[in-house]
N, C-alpha and C. Protein backbone atom coordinates (compact mmCIF):
# COMPACT_ATOMS: atom_id res chain seq x y z
N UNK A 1 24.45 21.61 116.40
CA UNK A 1 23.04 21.31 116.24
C UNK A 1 22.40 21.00 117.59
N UNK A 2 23.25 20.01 118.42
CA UNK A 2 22.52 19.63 119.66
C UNK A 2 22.04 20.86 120.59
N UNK A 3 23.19 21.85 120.32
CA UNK A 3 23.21 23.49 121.43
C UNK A 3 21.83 24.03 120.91
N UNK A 4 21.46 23.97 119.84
CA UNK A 4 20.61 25.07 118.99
C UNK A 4 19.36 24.15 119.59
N UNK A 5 19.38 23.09 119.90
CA UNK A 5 18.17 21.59 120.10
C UNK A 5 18.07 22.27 121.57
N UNK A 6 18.82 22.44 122.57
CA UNK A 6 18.83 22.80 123.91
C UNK A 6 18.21 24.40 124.11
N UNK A 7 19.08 25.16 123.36
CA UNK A 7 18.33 26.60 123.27
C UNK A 7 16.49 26.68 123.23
N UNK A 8 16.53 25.65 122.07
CA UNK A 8 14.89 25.78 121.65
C UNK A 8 13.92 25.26 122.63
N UNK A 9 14.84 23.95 122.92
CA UNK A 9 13.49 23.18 124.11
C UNK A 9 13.71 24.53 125.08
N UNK A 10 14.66 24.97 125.83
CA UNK A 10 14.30 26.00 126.87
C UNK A 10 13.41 27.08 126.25
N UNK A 11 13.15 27.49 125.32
CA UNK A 11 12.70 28.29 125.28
C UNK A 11 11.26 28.22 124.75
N UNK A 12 10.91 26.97 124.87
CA UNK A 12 9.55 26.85 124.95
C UNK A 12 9.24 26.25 126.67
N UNK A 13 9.75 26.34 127.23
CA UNK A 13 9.58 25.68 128.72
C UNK A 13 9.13 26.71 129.35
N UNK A 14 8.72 26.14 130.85
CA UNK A 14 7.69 27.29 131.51
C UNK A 14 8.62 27.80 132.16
N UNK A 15 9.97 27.44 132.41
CA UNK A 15 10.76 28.74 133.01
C UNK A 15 11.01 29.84 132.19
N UNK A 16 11.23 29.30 131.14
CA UNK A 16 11.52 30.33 130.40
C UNK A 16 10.42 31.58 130.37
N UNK A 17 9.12 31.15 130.47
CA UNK A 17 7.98 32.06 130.80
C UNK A 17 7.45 32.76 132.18
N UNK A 18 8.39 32.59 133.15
CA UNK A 18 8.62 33.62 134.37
C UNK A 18 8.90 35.11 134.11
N UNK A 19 8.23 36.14 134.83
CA UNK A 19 8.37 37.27 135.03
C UNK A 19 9.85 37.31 135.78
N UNK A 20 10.17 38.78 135.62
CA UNK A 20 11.01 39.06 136.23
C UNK A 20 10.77 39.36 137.84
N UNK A 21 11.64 39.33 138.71
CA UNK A 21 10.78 39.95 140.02
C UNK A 21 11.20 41.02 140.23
N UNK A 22 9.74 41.97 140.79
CA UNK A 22 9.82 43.46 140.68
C UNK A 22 11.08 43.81 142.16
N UNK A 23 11.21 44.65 141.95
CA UNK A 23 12.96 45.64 142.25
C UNK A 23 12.40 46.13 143.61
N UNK A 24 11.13 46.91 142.81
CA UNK A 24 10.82 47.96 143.74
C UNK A 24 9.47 47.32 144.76
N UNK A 25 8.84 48.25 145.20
CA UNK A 25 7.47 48.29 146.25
C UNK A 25 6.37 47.17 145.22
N UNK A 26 5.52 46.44 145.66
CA UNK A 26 4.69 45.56 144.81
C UNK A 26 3.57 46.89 144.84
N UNK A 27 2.63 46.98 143.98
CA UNK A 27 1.97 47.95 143.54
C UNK A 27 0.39 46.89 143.10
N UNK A 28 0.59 45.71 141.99
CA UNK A 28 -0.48 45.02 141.76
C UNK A 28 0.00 43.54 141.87
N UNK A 29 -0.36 42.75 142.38
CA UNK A 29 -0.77 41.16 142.12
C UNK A 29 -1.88 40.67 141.14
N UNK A 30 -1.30 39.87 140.68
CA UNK A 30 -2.50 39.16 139.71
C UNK A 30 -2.26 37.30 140.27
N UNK A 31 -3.35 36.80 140.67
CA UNK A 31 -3.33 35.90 141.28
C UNK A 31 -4.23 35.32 140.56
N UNK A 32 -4.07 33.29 140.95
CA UNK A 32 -4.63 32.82 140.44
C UNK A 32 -4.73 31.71 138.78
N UNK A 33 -5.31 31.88 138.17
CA UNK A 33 -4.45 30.93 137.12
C UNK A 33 -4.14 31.78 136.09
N UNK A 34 -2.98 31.85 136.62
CA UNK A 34 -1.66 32.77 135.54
C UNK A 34 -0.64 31.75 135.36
N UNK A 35 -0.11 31.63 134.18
CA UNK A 35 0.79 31.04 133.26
C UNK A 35 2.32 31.40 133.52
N UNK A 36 2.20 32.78 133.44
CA UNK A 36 3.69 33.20 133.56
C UNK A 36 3.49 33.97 135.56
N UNK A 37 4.02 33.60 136.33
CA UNK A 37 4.56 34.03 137.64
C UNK A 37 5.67 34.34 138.10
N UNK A 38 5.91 34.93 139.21
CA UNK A 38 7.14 35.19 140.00
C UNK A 38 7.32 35.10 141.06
N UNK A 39 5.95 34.86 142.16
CA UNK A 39 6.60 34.86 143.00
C UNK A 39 5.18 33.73 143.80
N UNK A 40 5.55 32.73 143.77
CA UNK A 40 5.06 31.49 144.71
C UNK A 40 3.29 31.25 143.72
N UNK A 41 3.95 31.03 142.02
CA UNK A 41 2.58 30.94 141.56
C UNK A 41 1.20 32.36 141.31
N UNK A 42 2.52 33.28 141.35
CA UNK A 42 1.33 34.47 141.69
C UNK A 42 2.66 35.60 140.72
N UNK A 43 1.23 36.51 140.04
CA UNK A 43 2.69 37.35 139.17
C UNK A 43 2.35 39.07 140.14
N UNK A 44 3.71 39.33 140.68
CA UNK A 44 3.87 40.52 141.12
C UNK A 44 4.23 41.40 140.32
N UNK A 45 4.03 42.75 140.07
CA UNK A 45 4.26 44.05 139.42
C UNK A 45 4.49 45.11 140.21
N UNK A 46 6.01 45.49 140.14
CA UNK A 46 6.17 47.32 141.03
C UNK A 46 6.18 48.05 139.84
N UNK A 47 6.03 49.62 140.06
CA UNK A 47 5.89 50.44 138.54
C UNK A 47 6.46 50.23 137.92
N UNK A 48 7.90 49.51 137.61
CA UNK A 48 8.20 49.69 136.75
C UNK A 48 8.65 48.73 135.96
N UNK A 49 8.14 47.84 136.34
CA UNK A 49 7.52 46.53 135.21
C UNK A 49 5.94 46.72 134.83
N UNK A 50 5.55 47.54 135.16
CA UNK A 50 3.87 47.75 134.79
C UNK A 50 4.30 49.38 133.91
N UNK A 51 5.54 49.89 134.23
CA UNK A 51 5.09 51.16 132.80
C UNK A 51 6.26 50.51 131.89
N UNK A 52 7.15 49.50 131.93
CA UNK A 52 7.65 48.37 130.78
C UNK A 52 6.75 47.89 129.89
N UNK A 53 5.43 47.46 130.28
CA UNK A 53 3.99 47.13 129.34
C UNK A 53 3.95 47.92 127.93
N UNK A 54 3.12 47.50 126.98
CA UNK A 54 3.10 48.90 125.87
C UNK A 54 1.60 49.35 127.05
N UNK A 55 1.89 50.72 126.41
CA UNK A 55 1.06 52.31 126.85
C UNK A 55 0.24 52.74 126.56
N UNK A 56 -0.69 53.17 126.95
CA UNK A 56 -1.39 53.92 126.08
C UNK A 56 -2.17 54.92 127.18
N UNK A 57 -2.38 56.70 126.17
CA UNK A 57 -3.01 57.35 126.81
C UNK A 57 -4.48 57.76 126.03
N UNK A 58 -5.45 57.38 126.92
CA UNK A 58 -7.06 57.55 126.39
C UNK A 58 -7.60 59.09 127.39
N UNK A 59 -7.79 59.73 126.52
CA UNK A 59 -8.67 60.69 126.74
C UNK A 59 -9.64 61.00 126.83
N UNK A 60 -11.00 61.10 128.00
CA UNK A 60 -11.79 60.15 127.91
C UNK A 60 -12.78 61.58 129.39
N UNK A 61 -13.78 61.55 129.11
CA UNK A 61 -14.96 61.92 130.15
C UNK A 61 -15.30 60.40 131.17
N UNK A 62 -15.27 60.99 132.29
CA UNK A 62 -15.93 60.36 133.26
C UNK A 62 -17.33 60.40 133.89
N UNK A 63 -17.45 59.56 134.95
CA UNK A 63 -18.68 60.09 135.49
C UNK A 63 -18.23 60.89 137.09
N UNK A 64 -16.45 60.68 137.44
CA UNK A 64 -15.62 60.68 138.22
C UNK A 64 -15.04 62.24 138.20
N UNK A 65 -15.14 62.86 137.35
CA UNK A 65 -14.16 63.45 136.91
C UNK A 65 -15.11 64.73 136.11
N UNK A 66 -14.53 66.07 136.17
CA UNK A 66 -14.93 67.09 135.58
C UNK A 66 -14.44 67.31 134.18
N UNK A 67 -15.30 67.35 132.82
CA UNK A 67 -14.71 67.43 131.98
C UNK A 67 -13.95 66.12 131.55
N UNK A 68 -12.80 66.25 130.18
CA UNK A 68 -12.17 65.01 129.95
C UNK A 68 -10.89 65.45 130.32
N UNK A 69 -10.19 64.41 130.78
CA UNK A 69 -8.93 63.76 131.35
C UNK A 69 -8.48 62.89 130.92
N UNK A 70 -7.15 63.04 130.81
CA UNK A 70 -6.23 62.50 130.24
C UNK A 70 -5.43 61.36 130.73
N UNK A 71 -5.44 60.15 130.78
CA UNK A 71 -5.36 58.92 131.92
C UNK A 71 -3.94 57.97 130.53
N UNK A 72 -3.22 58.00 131.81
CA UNK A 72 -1.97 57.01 130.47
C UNK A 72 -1.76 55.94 132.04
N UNK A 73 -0.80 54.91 130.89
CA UNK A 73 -0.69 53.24 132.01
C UNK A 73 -1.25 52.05 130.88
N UNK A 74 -0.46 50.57 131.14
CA UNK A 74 -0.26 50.16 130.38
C UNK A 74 -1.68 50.11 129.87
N UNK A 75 -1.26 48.79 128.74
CA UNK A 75 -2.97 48.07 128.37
C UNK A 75 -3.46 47.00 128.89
N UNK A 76 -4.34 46.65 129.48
CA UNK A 76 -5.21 45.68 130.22
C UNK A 76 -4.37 44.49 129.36
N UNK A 77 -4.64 44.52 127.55
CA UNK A 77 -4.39 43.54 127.39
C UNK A 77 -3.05 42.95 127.16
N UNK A 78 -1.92 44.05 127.36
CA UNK A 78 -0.15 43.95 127.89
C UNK A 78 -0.19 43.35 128.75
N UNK A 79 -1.02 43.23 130.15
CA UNK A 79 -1.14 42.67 131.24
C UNK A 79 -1.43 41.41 131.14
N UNK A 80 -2.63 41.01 130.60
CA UNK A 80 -2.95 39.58 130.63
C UNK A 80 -1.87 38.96 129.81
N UNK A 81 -1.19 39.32 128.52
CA UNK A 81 -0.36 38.50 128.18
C UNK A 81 1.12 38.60 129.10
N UNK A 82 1.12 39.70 129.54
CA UNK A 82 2.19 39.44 130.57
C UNK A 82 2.14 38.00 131.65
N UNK A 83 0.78 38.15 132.00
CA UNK A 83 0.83 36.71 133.22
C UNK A 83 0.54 35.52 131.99
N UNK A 84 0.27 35.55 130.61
CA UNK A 84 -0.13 34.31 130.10
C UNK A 84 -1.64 34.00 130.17
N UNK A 85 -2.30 34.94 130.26
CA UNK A 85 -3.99 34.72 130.79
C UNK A 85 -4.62 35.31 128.84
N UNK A 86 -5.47 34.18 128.46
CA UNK A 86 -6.14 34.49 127.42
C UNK A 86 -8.21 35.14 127.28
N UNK A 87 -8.12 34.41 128.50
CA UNK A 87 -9.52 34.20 128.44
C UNK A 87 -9.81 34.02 130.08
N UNK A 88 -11.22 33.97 130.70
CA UNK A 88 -11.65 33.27 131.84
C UNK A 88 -12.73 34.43 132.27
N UNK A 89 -12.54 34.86 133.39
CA UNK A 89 -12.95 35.94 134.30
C UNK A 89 -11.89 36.54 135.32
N UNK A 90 -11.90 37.75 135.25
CA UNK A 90 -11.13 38.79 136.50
C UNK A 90 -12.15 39.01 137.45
N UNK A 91 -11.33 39.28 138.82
CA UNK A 91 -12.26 39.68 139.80
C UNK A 91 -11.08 40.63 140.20
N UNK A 92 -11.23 42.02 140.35
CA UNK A 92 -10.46 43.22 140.33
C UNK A 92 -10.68 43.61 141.73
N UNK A 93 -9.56 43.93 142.27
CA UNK A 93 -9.84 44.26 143.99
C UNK A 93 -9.12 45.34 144.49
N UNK A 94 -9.95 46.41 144.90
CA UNK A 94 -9.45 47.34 145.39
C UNK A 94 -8.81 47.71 146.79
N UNK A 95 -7.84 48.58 147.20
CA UNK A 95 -7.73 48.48 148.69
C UNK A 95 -8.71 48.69 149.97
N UNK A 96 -9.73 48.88 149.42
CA UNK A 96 -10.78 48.81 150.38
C UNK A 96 -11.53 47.55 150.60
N UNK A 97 -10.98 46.86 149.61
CA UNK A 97 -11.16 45.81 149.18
C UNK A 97 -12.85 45.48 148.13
N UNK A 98 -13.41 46.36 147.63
CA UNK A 98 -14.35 46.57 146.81
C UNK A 98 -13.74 45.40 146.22
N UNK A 99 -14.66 44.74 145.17
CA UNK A 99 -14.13 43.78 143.90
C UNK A 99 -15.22 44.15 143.01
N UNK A 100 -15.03 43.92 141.63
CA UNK A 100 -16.14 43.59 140.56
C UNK A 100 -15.64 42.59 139.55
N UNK A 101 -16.19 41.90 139.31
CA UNK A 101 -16.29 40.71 138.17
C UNK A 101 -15.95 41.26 136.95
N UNK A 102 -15.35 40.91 135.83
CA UNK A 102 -14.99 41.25 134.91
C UNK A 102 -14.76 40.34 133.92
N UNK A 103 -14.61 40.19 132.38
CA UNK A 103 -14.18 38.99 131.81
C UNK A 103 -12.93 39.41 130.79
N UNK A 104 -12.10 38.70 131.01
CA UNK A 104 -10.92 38.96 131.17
C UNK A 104 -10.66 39.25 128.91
N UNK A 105 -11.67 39.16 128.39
CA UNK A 105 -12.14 39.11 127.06
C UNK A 105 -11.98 40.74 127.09
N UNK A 106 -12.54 41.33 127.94
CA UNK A 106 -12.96 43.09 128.02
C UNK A 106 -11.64 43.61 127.52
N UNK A 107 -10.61 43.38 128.05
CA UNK A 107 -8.89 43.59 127.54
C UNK A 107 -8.63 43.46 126.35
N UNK A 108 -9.15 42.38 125.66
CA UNK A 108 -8.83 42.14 124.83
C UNK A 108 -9.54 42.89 123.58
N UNK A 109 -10.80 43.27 123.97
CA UNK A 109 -12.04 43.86 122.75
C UNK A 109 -12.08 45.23 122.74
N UNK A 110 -11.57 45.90 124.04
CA UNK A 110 -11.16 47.06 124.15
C UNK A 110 -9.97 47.83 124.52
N UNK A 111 -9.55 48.77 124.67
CA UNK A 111 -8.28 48.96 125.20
C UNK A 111 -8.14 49.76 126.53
N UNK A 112 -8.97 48.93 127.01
CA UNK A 112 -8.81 49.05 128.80
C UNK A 112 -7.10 49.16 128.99
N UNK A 113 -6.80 50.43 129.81
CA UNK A 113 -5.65 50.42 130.76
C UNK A 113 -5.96 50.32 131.93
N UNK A 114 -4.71 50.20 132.47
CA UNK A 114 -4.56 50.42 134.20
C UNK A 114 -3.72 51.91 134.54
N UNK A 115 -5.09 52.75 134.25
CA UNK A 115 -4.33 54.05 134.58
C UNK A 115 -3.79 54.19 135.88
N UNK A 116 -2.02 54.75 135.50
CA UNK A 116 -1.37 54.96 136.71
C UNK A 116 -1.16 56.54 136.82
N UNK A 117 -1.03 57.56 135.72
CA UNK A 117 -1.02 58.83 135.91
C UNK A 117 -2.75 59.51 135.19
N UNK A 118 -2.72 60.87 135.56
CA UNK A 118 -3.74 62.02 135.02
C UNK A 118 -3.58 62.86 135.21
N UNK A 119 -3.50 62.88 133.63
CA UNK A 119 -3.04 64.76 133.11
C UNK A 119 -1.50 64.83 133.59
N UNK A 120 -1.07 63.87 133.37
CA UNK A 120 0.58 63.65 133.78
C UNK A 120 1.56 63.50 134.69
N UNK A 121 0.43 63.09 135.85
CA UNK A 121 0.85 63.03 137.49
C UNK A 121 0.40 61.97 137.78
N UNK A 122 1.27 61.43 138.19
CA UNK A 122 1.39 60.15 139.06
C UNK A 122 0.09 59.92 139.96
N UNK A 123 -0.82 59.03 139.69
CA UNK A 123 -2.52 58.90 140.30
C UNK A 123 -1.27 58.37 141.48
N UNK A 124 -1.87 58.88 142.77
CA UNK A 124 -1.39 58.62 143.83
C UNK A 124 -3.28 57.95 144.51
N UNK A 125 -2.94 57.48 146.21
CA UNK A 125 -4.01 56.47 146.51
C UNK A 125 -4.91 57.60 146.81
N UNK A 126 -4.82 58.41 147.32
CA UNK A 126 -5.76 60.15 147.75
C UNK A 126 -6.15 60.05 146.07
N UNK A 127 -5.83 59.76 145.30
CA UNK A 127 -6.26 60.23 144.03
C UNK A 127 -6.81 59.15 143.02
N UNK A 128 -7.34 57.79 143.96
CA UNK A 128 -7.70 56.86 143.13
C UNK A 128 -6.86 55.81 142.49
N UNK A 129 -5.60 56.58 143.05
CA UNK A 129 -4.39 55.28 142.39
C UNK A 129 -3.94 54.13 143.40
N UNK A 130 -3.12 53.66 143.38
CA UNK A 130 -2.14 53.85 142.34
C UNK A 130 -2.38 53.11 140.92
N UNK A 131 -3.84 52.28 140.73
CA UNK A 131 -3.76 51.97 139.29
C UNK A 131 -5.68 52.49 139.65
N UNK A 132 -6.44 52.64 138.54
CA UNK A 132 -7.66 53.24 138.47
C UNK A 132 -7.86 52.44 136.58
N UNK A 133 -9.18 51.51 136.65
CA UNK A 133 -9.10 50.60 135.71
C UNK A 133 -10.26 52.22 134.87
N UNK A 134 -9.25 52.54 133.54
CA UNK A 134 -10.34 53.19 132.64
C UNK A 134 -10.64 52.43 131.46
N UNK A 135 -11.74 52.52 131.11
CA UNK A 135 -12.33 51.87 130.12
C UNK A 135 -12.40 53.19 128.97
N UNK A 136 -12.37 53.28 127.47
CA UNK A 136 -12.13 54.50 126.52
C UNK A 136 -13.61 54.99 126.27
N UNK A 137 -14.50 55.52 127.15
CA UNK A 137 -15.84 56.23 127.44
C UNK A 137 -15.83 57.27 126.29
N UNK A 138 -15.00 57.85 125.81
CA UNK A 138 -15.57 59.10 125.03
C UNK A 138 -14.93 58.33 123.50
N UNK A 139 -14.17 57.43 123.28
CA UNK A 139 -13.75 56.58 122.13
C UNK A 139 -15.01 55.60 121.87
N UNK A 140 -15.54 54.87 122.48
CA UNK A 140 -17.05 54.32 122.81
C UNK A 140 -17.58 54.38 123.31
N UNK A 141 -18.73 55.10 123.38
CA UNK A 141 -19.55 56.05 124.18
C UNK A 141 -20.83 54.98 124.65
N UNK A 142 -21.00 53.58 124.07
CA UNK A 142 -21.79 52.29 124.33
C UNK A 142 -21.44 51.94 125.65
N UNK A 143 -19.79 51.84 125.93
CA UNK A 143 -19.57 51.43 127.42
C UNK A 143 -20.24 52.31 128.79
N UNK A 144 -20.29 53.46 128.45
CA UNK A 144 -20.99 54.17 129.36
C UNK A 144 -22.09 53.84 129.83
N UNK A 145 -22.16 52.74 130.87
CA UNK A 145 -23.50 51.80 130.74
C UNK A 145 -22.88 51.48 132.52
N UNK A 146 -24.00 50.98 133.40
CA UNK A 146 -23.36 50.71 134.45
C UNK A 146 -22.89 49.67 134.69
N UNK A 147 -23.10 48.83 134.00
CA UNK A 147 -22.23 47.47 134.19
C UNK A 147 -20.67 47.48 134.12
N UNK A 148 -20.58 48.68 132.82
CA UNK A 148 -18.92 48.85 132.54
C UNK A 148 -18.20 49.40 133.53
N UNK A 149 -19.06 50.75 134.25
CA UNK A 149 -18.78 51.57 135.01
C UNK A 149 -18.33 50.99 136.51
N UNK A 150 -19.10 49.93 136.82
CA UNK A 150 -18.89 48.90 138.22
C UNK A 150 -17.71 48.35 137.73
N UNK A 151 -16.91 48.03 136.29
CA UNK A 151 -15.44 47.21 136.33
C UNK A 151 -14.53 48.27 136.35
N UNK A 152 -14.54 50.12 135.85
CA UNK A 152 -13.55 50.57 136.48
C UNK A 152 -13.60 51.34 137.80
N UNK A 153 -12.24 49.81 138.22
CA UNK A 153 -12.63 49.60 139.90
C UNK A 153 -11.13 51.01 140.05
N UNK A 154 -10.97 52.00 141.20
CA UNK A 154 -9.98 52.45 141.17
C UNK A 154 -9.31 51.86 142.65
N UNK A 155 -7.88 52.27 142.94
CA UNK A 155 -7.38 51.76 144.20
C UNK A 155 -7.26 50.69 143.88
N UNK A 156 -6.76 50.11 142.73
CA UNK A 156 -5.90 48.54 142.44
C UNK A 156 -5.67 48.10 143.18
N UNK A 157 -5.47 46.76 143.87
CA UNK A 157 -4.30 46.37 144.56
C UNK A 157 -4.45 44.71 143.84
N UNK A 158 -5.14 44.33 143.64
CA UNK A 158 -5.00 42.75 143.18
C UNK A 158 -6.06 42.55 141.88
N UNK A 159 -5.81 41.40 140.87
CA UNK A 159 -6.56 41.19 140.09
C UNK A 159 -6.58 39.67 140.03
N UNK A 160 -7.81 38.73 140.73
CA UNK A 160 -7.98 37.08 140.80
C UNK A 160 -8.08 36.83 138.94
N UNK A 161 -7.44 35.90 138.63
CA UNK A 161 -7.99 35.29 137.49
C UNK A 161 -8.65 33.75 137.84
N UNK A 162 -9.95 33.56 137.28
CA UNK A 162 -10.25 32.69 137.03
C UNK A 162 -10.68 31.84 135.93
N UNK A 163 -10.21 30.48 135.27
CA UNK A 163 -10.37 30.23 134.20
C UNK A 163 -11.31 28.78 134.04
């Protein structure tokens, strides 16, 4: 009984809610007040703890893009529960370092990914990657609005949470 008493408290404890640390090249940071981390309070992701996420591919017209395209990579909202984030505001930052404000709710009400491929190739940085935030434009055709359009930021490299 006492072992089964020890199992349980750990596994409601905040170690127990650490990421793994990524293997490979870091690809996105999510910084800031995140719950679950790995590396000094801050949760790192290389691909392949970010295509571990559940998936999804949205097929979808741009304002970017000729015609519709086919964009797969996890779900925004795989992500936030990955770091432990329910609610607050994102501030999404690209390598140029562009940012746009976001509320971290948008993940949750829609099924925002972090597209990493299109049309089945690896979004490389020449191509807007390595993550390119799509929002499902031709699934709800309401988001097509410019406010939405300023949050998919492409050229990932960090996402601030603030709560």
């Amino acid at each position: 009984m006492r072992h089964w008493l020890v199992l349980l408290t750990l596994s409601f404890s905040p170690f127990a809610m650490a990421l793994e640390a990524p293997q490979g090249p870091v690809v996105l940071r999510v910084t800031g007040d995140v719950t679950h981390a790995n590396a000094g309070g801050e949760a790192h992701f290389d691909r392949a703890m970010l295509m571990a996420l559940t998936q999804r591919e949205t097929v979808t017209t741009t304002p970017w893009h000729d015609g519709e395209v086919s964009f797969s990579g996890p779900l925004g909202s795989a992500l936030m529960e990955a770091v432990g984030v329910e609610d607050g505001t994102m501030r999404i930052v690209a390598l140029n370092d562009y940012a746009a404000t976001a509320p971290v709710q948008d993940y949750f009400d829609h099924p925002v990914i972090l597209a990493m491929e299109v049309d089945g190739k690896r979004l490389r940085v020449r191509d807007n990657g390595p993550i390119f935030i799509i929002y499902p434009f031709s699934e709800q055709p309401d988001l097509l609005n410019e406010e939405i359009m300023t949050r998919s930021v492409w050229q990932v490299k960090r996402i601030e949470i603030e709560r």
